[in-house]
Protein backbone atom coordinates (compact mmCIF):
# COMPACT_ATOMS: atom_id res chain seq x y z
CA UNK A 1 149.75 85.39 57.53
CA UNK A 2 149.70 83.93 53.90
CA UNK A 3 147.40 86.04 52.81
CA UNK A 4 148.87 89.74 51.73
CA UNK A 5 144.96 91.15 52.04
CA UNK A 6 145.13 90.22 55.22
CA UNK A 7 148.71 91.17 56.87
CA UNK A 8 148.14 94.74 55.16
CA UNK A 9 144.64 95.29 57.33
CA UNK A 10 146.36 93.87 60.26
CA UNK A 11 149.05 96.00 59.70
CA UNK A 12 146.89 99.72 59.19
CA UNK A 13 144.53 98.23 61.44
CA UNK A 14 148.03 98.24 64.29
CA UNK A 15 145.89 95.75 66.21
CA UNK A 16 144.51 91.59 65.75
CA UNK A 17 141.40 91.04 63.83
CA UNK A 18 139.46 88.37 65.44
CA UNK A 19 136.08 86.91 64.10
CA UNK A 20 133.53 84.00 64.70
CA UNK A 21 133.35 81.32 62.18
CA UNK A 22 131.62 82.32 59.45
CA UNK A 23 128.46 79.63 59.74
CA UNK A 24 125.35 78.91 62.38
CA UNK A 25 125.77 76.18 65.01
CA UNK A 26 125.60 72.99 63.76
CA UNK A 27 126.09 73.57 60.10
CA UNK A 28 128.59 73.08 57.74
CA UNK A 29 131.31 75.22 56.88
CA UNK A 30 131.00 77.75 53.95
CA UNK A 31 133.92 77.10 51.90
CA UNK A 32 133.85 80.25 50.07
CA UNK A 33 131.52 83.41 50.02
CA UNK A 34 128.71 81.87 47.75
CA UNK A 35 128.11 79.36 50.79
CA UNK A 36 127.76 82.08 53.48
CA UNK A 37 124.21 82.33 54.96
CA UNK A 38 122.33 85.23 54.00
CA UNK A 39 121.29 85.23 57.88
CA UNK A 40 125.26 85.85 58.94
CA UNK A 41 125.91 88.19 55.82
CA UNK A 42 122.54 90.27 57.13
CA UNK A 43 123.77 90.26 60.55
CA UNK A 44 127.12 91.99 60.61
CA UNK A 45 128.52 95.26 60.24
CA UNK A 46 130.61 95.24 57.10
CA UNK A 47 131.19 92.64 54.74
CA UNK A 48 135.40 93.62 52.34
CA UNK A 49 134.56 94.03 48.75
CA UNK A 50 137.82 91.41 48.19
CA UNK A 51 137.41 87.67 46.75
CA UNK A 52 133.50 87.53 46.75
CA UNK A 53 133.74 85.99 43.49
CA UNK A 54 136.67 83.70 44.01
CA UNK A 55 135.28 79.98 43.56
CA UNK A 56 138.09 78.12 45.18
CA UNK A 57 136.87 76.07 47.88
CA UNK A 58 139.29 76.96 51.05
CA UNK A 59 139.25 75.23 54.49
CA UNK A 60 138.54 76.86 57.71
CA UNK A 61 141.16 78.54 60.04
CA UNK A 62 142.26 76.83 63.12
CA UNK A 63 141.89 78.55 66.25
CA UNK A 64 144.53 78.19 68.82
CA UNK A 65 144.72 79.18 72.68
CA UNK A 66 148.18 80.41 73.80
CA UNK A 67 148.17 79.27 77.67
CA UNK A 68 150.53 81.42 80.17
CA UNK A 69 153.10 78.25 80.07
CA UNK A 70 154.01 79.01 76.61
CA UNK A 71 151.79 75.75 75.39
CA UNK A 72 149.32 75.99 72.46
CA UNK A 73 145.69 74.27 73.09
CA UNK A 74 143.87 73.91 69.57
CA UNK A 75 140.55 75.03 69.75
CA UNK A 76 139.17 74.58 66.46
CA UNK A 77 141.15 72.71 63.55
């Protein structure tokens, strides 16, 4: 985890942090906060007070599968 925000919730948290993409079907990809649908920010539970003003445009996370062989299956890149 690059991001030190991140590895300390993970860390207090003692347990993975695992969330849906951050956009509706079909749509693109917010690339920061600003481009976040008010629909998604309306619908959740709790939105961290941490980088809502930060401009830079970022790409999405890749999701990856671990499968019981000990392969990786990319999900989302």
């Amino acid at each position: 985890v690059k991001e030190i925000f991140c590895k300390q919730l993970i860390k207090q948290f003692r347990k993975p942090i695992v969330s849906t993409s951050a956009n509706i079907s079909n749509t693109s990809t917010p690339k920061n906060f600003d481009e976040i649908p008010e629909q998604i920010k309306q619908g959740v539970d709790y939105i961290v007070k941490y980088r809502r003003e930060d401009k830079t445009k970022h790409q999405p996370s890749s999701v990856v599968k671990f499968n019981k062989d000990g392969s990786i299956t990319v999900l989302r890149d």
